[in-house]
PDB file of N, CA and C in Angstrom:
ATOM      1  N   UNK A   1      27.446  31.399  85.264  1.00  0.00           N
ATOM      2  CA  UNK A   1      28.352  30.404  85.792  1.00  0.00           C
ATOM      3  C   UNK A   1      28.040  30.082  87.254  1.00  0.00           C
ATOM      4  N   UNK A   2      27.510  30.568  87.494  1.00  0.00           N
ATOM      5  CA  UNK A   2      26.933  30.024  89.144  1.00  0.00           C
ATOM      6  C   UNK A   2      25.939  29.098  89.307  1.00  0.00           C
ATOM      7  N   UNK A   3      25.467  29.039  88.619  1.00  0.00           N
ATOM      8  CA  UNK A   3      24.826  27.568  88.535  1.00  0.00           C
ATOM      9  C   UNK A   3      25.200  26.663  88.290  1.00  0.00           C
ATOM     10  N   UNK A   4      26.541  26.202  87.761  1.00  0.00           N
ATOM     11  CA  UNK A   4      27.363  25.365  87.195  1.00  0.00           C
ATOM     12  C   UNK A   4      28.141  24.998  88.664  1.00  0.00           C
ATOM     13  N   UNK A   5      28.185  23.486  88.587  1.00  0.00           N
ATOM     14  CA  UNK A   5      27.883  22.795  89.585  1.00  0.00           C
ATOM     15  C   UNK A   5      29.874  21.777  89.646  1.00  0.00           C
ATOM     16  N   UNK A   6      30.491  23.037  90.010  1.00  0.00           N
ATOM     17  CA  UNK A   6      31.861  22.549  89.956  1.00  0.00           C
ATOM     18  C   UNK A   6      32.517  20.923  90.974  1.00  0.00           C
ATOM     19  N   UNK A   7      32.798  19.922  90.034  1.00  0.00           N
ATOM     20  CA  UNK A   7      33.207  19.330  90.820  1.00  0.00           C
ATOM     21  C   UNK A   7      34.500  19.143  92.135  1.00  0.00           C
ATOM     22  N   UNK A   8      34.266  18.507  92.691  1.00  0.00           N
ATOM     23  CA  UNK A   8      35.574  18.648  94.320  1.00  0.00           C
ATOM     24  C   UNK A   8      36.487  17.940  93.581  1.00  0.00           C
ATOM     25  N   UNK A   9      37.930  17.654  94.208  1.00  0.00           N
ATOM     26  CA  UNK A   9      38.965  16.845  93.573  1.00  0.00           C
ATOM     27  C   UNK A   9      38.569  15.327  94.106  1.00  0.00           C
ATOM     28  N   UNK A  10      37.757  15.408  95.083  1.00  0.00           N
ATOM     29  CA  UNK A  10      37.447  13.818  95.446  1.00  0.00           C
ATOM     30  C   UNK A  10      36.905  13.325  94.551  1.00  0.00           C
ATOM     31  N   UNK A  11      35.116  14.229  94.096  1.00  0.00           N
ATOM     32  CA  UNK A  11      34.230  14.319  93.342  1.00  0.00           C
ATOM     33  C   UNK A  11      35.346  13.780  91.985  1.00  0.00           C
ATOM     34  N   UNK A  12      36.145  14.165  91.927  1.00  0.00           N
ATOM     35  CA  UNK A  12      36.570  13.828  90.255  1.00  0.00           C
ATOM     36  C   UNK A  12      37.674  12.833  90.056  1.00  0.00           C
ATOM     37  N   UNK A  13      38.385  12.530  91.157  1.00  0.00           N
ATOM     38  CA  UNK A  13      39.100  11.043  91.315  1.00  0.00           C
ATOM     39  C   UNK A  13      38.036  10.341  91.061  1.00  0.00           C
ATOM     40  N   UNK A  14      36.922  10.078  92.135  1.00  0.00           N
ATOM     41  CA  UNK A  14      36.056   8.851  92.353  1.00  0.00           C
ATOM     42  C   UNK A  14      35.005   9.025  90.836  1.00  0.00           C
ATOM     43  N   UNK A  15      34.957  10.038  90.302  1.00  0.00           N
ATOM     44  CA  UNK A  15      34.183   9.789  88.840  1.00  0.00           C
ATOM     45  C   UNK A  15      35.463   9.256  87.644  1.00  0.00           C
ATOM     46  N   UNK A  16      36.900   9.406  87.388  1.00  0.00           N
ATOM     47  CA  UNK A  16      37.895   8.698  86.955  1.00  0.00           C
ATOM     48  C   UNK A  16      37.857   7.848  87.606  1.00  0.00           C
ATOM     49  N   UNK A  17      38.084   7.086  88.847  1.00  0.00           N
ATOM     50  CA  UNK A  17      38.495   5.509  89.043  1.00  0.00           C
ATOM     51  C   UNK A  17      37.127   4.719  88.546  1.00  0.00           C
ATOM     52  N   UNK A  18      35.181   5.182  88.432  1.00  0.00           N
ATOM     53  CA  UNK A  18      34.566   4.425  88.059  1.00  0.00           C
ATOM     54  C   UNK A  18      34.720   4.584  86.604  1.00  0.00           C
ATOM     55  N   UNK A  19      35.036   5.502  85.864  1.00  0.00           N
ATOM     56  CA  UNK A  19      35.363   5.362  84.112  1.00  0.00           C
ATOM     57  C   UNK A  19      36.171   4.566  84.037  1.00  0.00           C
ATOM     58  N   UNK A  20      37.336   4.151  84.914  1.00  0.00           N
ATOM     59  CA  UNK A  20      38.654   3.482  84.821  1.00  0.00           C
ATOM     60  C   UNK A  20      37.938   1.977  84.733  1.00  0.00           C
ATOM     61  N   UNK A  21      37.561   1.871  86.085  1.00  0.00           N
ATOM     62  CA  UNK A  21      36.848   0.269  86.240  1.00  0.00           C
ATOM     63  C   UNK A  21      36.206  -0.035  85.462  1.00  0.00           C
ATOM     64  N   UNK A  22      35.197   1.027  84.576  1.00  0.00           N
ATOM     65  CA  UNK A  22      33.914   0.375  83.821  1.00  0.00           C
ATOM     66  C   UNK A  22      34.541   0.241  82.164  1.00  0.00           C
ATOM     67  N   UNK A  23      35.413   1.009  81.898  1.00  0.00           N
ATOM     68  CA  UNK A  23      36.041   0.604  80.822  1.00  0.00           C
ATOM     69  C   UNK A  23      36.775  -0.274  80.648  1.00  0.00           C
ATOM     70  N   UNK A  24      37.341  -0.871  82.092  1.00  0.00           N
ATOM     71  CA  UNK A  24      38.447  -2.248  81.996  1.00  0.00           C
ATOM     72  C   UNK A  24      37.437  -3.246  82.030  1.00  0.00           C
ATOM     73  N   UNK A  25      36.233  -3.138  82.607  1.00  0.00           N
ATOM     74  CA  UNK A  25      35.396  -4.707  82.782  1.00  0.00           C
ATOM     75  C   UNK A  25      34.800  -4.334  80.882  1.00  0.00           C
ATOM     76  N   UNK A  26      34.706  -3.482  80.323  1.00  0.00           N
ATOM     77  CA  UNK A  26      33.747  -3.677  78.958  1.00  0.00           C
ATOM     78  C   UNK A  26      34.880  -4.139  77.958  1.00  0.00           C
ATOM     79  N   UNK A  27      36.598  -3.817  78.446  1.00  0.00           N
ATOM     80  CA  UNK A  27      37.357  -4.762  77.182  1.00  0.00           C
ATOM     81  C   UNK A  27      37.467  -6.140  77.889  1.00  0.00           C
ATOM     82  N   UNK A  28      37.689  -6.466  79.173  1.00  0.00           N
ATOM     83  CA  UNK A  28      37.951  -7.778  79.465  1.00  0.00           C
ATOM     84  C   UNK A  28      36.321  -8.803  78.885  1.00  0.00           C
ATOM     85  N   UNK A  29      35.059  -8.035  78.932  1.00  0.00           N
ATOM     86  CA  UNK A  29      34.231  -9.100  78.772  1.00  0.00           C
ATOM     87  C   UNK A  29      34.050  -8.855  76.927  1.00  0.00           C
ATOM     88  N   UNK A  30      34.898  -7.828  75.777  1.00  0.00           N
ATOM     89  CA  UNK A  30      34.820  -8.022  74.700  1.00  0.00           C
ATOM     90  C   UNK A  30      36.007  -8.961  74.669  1.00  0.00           C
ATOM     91  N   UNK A  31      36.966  -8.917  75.291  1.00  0.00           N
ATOM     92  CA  UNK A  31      38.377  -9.489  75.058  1.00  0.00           C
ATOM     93  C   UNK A  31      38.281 -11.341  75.312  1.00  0.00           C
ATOM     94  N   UNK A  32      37.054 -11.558  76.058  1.00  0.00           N
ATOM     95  CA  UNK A  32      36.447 -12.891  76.475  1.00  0.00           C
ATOM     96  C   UNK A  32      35.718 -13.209  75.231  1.00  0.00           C
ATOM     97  N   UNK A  33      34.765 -12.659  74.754  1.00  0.00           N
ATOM     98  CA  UNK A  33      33.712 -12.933  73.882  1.00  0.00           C
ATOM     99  C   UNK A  33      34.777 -13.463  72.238  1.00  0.00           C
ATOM    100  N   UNK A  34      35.184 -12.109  72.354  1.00  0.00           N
ATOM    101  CA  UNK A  34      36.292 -12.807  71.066  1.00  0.00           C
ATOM    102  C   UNK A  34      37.119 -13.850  71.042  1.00  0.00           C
ATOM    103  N   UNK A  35      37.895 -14.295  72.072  1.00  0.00           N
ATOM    104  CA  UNK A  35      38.301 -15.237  72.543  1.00  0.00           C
ATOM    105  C   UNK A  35      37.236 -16.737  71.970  1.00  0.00           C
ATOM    106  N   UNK A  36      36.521 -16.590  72.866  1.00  0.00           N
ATOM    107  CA  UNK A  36      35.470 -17.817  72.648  1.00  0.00           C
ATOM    108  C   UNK A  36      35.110 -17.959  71.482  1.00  0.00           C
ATOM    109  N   UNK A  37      35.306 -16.830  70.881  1.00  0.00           N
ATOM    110  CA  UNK A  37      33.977 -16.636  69.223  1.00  0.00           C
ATOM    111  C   UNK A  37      35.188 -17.062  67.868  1.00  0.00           C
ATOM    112  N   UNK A  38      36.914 -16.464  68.042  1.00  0.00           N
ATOM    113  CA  UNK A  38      37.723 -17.140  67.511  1.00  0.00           C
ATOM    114  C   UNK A  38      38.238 -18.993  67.813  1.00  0.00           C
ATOM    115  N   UNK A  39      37.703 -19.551  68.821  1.00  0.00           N
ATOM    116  CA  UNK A  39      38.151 -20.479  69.193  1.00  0.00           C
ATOM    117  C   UNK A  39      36.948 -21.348  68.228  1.00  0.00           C
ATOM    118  N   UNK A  40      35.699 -21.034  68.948  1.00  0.00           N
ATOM    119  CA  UNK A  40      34.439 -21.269  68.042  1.00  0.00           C
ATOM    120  C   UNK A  40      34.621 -21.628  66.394  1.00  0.00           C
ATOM    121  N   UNK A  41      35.299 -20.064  65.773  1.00  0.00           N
ATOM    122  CA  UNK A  41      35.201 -20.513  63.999  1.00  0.00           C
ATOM    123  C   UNK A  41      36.703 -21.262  63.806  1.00  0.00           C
ATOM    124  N   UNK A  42      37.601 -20.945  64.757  1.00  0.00           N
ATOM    125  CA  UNK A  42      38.735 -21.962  64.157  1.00  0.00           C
ATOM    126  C   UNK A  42      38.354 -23.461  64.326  1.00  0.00           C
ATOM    127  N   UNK A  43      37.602 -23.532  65.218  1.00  0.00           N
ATOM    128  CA  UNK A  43      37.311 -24.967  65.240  1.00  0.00           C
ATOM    129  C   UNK A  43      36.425 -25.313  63.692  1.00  0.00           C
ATOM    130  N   UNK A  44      34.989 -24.584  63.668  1.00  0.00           N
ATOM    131  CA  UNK A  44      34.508 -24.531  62.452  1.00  0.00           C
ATOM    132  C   UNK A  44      35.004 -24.854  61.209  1.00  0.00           C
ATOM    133  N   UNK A  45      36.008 -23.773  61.359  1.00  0.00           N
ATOM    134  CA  UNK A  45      37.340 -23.818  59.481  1.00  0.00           C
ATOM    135  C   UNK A  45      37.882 -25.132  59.301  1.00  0.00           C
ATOM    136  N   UNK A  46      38.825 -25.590  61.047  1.00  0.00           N
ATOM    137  CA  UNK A  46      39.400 -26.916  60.651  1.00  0.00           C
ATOM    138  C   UNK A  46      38.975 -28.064  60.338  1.00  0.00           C
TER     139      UNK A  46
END
């Protein structure tokens, strides 16, 4: 266990707030894509 490379509490806020950010930008740009891609086939269907 001494080689094991314990993180600081800063160290592990600032690695949660970039999981936080990078998971909110990957649903907002799926939450976009679907958007466009339902607007896309409803137009298609009608």
């Amino acid at each position: 266990m001494k080689k094991v490379h314990w993180p600081t509490r800063k160290e592990v806020i600032t690695y949660t707030a970039v999981v936080f950010a990078a998971v909110t930008a990957v649903a907002a740009v799926i939450w976009v894509l679907d958007s466009i891609l339902s607007l896309g086939v409803g137009a298609i269907m009608s």
